[in-house]
PDB file of N, CA and C in Angstrom:
ATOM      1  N   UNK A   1     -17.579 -44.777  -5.900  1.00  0.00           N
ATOM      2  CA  UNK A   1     -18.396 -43.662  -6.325  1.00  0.00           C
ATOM      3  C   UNK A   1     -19.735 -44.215  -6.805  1.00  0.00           C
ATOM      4  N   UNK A   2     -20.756 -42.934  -6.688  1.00  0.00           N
ATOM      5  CA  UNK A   2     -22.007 -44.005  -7.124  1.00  0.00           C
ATOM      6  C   UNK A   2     -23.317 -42.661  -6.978  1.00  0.00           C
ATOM      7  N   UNK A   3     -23.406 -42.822  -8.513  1.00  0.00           N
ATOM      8  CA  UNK A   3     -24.378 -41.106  -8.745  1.00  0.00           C
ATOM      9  C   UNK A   3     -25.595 -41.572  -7.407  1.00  0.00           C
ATOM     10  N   UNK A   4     -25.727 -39.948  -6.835  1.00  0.00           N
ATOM     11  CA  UNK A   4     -26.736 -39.722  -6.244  1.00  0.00           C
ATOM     12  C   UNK A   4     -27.596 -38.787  -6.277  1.00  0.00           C
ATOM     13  N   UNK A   5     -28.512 -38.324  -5.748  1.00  0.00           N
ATOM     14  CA  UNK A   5     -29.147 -37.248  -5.892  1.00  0.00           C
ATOM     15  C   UNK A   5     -28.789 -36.053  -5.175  1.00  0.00           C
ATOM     16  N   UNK A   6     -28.466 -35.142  -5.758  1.00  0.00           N
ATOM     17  CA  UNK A   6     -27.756 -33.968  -4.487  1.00  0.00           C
ATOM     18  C   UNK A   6     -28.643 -32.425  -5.166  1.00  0.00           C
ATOM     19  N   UNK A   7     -28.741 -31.635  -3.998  1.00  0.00           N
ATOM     20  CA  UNK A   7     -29.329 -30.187  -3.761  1.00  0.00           C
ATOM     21  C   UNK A   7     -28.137 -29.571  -4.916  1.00  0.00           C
ATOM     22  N   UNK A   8     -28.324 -29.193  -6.024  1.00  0.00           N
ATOM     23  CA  UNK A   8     -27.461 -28.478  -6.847  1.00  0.00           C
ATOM     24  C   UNK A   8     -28.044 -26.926  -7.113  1.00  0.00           C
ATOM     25  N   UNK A   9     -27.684 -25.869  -6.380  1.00  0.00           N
ATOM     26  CA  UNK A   9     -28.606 -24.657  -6.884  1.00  0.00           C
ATOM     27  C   UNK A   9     -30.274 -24.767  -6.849  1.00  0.00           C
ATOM     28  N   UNK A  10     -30.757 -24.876  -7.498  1.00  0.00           N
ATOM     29  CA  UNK A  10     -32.491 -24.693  -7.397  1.00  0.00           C
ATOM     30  C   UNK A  10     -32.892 -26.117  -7.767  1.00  0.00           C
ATOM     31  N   UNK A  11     -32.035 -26.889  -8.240  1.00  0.00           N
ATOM     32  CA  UNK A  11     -32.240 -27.870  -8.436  1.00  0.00           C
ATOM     33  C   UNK A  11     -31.763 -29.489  -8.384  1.00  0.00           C
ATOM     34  N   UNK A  12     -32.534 -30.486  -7.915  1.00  0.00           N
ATOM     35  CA  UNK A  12     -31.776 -31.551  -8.132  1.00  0.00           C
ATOM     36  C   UNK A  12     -31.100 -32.805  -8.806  1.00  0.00           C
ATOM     37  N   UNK A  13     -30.226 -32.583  -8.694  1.00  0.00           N
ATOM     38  CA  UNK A  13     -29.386 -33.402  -9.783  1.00  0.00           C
ATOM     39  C   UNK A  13     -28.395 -34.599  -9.569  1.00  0.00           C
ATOM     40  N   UNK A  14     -28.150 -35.424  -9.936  1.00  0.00           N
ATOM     41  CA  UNK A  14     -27.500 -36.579  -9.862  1.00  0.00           C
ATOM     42  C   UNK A  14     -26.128 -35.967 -10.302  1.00  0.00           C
ATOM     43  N   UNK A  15     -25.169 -36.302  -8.736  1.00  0.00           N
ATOM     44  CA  UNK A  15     -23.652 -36.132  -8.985  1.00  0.00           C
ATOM     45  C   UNK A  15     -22.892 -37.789  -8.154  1.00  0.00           C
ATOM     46  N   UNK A  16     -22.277 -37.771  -8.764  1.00  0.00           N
ATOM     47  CA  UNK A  16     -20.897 -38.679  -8.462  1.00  0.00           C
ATOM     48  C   UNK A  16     -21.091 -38.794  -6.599  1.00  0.00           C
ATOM     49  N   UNK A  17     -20.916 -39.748  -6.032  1.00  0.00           N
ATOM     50  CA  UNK A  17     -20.728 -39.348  -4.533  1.00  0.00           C
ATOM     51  C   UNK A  17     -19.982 -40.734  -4.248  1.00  0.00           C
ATOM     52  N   UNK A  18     -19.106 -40.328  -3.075  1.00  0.00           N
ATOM     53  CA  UNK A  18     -17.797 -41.428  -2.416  1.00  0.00           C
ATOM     54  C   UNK A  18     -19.305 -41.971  -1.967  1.00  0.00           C
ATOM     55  N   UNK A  19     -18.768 -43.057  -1.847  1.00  0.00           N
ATOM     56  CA  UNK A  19     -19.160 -44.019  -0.654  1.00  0.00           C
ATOM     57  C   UNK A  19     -18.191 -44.699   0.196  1.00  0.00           C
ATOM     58  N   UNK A  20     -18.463 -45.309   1.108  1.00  0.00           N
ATOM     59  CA  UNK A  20     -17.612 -45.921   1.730  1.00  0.00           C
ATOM     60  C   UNK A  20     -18.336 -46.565   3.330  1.00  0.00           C
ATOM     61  N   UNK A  21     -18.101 -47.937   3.767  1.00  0.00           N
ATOM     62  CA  UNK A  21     -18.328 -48.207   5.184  1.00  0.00           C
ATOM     63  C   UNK A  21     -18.251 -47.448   6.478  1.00  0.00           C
ATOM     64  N   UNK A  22     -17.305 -46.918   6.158  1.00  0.00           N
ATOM     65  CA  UNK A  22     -16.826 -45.462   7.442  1.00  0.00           C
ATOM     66  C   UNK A  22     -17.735 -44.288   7.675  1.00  0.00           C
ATOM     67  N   UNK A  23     -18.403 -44.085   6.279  1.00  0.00           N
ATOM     68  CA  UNK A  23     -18.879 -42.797   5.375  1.00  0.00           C
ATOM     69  C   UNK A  23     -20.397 -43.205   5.910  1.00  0.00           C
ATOM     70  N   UNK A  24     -21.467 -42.360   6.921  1.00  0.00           N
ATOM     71  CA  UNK A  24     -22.425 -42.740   7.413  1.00  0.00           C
ATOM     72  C   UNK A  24     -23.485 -42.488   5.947  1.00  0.00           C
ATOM     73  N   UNK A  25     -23.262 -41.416   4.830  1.00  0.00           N
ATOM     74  CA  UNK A  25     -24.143 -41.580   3.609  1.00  0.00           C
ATOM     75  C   UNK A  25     -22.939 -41.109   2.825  1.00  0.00           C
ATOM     76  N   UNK A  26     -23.417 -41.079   1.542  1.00  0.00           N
ATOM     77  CA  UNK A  26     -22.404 -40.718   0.174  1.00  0.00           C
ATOM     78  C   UNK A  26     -22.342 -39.473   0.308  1.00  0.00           C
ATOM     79  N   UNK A  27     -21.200 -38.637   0.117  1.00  0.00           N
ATOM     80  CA  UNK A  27     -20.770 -37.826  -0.251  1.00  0.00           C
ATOM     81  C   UNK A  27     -20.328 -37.156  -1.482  1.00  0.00           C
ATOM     82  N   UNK A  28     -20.727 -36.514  -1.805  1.00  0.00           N
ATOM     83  CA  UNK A  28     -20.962 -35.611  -2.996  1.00  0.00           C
ATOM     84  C   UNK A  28     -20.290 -34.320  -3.693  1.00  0.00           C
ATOM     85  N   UNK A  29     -20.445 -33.652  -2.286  1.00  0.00           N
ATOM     86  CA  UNK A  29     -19.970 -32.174  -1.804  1.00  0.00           C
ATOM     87  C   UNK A  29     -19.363 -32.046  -0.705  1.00  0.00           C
ATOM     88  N   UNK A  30     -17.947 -31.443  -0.177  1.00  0.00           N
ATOM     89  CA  UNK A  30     -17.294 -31.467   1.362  1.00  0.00           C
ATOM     90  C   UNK A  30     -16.811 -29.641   0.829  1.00  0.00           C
ATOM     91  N   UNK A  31     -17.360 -29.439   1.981  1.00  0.00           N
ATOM     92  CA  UNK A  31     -17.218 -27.757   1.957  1.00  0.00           C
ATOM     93  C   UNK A  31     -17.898 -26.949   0.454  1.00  0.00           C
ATOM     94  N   UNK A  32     -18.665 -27.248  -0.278  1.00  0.00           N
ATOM     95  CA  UNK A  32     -19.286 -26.478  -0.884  1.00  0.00           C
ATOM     96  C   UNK A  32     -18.376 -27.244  -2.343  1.00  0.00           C
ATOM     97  N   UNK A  33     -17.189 -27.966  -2.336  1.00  0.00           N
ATOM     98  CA  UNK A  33     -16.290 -27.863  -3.403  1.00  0.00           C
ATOM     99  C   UNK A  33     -17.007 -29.915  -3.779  1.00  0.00           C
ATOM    100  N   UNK A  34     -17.260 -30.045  -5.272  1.00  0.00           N
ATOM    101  CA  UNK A  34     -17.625 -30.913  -5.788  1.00  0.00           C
ATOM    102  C   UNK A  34     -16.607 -32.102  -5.131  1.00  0.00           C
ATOM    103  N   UNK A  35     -16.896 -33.506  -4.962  1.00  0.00           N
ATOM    104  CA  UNK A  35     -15.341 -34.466  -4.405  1.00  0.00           C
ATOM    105  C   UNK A  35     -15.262 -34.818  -5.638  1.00  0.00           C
ATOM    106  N   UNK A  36     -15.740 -35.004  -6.670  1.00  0.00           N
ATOM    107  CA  UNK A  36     -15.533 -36.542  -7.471  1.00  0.00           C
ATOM    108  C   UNK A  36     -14.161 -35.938  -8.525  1.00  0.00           C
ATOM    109  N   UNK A  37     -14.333 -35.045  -9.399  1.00  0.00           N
ATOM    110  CA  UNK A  37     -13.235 -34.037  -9.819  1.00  0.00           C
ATOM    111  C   UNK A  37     -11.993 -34.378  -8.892  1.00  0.00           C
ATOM    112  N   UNK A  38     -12.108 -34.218  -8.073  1.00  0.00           N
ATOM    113  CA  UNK A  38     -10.795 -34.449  -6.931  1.00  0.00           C
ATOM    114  C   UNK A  38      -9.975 -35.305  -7.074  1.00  0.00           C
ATOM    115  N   UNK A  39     -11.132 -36.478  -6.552  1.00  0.00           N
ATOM    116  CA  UNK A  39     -11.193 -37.743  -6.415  1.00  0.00           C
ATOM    117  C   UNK A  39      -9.953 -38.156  -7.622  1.00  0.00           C
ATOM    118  N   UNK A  40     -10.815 -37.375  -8.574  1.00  0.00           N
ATOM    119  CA  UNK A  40     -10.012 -38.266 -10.228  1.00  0.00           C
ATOM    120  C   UNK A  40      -8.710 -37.493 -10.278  1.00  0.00           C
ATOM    121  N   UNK A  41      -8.222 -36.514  -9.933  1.00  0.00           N
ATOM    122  CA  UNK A  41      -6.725 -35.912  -9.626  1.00  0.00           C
ATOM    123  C   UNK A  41      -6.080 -36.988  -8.956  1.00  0.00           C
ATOM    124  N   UNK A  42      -6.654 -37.273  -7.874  1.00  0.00           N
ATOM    125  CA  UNK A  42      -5.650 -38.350  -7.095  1.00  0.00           C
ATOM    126  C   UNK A  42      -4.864 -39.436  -8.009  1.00  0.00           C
ATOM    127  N   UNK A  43      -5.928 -39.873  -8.605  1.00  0.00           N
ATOM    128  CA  UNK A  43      -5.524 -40.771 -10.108  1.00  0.00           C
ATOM    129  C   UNK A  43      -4.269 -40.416 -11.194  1.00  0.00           C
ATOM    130  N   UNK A  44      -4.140 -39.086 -10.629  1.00  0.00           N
ATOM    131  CA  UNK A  44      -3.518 -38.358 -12.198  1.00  0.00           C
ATOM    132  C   UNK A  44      -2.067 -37.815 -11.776  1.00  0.00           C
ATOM    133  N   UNK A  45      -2.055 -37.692 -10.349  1.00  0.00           N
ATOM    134  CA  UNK A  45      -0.796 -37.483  -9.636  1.00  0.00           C
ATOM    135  C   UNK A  45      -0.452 -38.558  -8.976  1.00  0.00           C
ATOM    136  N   UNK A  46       1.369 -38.529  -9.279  1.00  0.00           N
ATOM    137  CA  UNK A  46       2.279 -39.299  -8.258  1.00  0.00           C
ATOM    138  C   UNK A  46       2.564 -38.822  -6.798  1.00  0.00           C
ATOM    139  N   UNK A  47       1.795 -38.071  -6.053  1.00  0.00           N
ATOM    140  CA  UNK A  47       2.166 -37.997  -4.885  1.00  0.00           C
ATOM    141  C   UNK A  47       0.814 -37.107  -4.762  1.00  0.00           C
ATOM    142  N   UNK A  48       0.347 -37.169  -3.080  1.00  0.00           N
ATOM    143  CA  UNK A  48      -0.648 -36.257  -2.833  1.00  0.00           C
ATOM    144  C   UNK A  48      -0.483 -34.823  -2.664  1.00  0.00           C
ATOM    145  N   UNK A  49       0.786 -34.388  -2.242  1.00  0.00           N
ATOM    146  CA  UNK A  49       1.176 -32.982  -2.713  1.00  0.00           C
ATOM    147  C   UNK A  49       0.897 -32.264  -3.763  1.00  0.00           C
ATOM    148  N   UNK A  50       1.037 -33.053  -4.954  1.00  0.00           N
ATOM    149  CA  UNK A  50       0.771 -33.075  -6.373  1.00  0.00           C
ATOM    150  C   UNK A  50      -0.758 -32.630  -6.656  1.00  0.00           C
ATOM    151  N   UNK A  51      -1.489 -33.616  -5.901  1.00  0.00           N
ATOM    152  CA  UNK A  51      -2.978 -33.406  -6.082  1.00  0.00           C
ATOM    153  C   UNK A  51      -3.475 -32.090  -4.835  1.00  0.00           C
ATOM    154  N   UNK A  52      -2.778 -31.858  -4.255  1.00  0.00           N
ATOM    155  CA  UNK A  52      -2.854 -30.773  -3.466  1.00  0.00           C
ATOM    156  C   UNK A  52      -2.919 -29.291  -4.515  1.00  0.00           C
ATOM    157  N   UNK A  53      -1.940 -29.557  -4.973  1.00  0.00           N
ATOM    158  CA  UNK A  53      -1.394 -28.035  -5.498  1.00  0.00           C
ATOM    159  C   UNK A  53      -2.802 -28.167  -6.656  1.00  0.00           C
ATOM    160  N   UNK A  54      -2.690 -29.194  -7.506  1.00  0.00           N
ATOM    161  CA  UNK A  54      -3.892 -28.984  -8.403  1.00  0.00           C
ATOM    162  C   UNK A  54      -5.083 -28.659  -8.203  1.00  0.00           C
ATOM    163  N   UNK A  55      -5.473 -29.021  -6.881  1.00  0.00           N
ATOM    164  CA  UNK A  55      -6.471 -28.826  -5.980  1.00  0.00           C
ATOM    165  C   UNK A  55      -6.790 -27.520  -5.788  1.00  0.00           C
ATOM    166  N   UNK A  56      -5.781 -26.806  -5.029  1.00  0.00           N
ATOM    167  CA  UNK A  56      -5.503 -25.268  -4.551  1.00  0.00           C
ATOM    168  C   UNK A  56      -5.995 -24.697  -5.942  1.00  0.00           C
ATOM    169  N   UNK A  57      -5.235 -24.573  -7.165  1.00  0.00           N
ATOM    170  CA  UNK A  57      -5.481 -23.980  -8.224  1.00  0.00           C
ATOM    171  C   UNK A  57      -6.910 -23.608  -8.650  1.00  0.00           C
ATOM    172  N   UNK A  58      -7.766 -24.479  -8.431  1.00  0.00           N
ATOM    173  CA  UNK A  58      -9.230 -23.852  -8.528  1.00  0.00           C
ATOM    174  C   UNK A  58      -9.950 -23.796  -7.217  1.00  0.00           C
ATOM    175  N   UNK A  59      -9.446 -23.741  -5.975  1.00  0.00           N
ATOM    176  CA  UNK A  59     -10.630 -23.921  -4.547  1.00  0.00           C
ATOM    177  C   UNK A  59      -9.590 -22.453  -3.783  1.00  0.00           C
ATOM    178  N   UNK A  60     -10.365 -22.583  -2.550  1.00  0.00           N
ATOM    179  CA  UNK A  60     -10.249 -21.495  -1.977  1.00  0.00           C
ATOM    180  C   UNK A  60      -8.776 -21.640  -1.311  1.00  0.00           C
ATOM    181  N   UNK A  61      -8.287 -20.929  -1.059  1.00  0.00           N
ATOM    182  CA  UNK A  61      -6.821 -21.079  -0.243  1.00  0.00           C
ATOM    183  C   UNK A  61      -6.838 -22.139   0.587  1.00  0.00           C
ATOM    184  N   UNK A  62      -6.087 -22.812   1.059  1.00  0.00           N
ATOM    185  CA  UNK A  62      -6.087 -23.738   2.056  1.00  0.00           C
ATOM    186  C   UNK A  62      -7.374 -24.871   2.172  1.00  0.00           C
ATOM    187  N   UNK A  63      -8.403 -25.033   0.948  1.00  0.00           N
ATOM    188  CA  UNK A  63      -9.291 -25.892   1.102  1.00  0.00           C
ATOM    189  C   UNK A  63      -8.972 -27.175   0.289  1.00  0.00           C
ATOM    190  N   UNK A  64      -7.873 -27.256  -0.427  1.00  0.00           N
ATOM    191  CA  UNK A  64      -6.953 -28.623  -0.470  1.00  0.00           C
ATOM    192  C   UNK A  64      -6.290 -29.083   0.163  1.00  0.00           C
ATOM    193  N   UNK A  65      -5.937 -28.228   1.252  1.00  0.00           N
ATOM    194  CA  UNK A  65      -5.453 -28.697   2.405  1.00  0.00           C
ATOM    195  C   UNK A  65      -6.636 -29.665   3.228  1.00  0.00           C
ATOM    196  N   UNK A  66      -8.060 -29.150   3.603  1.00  0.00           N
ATOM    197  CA  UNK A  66      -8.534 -29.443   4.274  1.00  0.00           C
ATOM    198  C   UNK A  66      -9.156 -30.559   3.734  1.00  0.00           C
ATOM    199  N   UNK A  67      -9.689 -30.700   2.439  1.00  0.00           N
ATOM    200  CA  UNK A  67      -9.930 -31.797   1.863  1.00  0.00           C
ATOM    201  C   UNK A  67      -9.235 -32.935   2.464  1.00  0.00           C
ATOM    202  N   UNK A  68      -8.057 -33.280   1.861  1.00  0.00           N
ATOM    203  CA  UNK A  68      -6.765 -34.077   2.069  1.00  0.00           C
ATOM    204  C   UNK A  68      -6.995 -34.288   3.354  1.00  0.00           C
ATOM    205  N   UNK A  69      -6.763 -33.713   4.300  1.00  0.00           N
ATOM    206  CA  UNK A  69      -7.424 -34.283   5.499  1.00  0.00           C
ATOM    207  C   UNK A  69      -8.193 -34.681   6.117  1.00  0.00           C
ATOM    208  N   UNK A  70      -9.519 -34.005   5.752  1.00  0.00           N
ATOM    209  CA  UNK A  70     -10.856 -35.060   5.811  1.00  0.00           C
ATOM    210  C   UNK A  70     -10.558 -36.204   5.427  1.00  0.00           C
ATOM    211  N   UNK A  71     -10.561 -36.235   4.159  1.00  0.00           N
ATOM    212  CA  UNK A  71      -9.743 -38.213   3.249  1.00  0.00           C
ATOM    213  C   UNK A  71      -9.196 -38.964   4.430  1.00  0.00           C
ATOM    214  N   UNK A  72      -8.112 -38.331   5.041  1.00  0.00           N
ATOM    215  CA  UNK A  72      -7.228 -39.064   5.098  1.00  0.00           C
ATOM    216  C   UNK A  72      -7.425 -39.262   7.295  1.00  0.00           C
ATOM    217  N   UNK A  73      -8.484 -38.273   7.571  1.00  0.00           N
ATOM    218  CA  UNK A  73      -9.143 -38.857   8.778  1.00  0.00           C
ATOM    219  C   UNK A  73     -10.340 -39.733   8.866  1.00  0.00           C
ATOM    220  N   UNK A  74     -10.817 -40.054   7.663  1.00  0.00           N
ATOM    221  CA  UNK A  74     -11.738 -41.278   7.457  1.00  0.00           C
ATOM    222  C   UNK A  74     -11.318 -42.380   6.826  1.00  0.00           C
ATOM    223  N   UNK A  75      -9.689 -42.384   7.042  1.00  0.00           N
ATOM    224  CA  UNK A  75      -9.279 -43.426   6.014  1.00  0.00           C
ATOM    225  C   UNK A  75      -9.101 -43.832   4.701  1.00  0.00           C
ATOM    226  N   UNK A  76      -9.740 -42.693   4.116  1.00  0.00           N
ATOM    227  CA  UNK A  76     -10.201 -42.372   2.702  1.00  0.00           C
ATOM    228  C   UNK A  76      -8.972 -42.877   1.533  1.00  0.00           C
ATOM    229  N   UNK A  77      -7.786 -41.955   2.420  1.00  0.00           N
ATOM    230  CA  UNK A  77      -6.247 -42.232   1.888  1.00  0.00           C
ATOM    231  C   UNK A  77      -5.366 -41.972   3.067  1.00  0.00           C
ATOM    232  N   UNK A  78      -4.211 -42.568   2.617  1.00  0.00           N
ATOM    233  CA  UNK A  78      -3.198 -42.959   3.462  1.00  0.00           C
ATOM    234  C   UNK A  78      -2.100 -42.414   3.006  1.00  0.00           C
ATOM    235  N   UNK A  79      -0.802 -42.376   4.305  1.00  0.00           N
ATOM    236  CA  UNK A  79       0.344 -42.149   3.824  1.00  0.00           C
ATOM    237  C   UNK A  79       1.018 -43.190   3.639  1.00  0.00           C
ATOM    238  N   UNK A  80       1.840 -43.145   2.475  1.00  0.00           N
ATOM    239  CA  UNK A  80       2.829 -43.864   1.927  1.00  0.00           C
ATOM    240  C   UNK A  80       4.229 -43.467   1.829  1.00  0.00           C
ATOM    241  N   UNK A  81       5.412 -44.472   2.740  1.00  0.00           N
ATOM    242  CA  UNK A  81       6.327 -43.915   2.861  1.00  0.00           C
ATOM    243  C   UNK A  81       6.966 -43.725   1.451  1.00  0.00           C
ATOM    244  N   UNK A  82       7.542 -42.785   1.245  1.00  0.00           N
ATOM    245  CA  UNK A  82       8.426 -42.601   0.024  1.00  0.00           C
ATOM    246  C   UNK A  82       9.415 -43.589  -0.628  1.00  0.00           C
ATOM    247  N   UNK A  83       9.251 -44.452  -1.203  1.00  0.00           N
ATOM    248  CA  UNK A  83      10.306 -45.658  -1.358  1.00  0.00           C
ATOM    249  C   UNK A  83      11.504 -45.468  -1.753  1.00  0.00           C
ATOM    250  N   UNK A  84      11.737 -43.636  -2.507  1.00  0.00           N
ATOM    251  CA  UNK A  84      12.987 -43.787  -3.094  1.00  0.00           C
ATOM    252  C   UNK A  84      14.000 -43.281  -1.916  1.00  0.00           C
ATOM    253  N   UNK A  85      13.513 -42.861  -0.733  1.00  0.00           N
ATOM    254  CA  UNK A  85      14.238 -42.983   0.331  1.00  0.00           C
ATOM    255  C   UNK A  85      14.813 -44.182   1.609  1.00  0.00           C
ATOM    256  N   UNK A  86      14.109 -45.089   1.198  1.00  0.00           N
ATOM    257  CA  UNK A  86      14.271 -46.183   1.329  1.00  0.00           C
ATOM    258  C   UNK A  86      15.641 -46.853   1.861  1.00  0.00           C
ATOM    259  N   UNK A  87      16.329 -47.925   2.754  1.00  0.00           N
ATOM    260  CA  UNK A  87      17.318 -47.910   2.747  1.00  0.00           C
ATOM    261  C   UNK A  87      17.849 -49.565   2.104  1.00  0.00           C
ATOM    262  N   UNK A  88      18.787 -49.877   1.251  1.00  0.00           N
ATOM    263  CA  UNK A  88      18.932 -51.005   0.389  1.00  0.00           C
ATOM    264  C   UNK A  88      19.723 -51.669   0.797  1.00  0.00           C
TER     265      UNK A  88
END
């Protein structure tokens, strides 16, 4: 992450934005909905479902869905097999 300058309403303001090698500039905003807030859910949940639903709770229907997938078609995040299914 790494403040940038972004179009906020009438004015501009320095927000939080991903970066990344993949990422042709920083990102800030994906669909109108702030990332960095997000971002820090991922942190706060044990599974991305988790950060899904928290997600949903303040964005538009199905735009934690779409998030999560953007992420996770730029590599952003990954799936991780479930370990407690695991076989020993």
């Amino acid at each position: 992450m790494r403040d940038t300058p972004c179009h906020v309403g009438d004015a501009i303001e320095r927000r939080p934005a991903l970066t990344h090698p993949d990422l042709a500039r920083p990102v800030a905003f994906l669909g109108g909905c702030e990332l960095a807030p997000l971002l820090d859910d991922l942190e706060l949940c044990t599974t991305l479902g988790e950060a899904i639903g928290a997600w949903e709770a303040g964005l538009p229907a199905g735009r934690g869905q779409d998030i999560a997938a953007w992420l996770h078609r730029r590599r952003l995040i990954e799936v991780v097999p479930d370990s407690s299914h695991a076989a020993s």
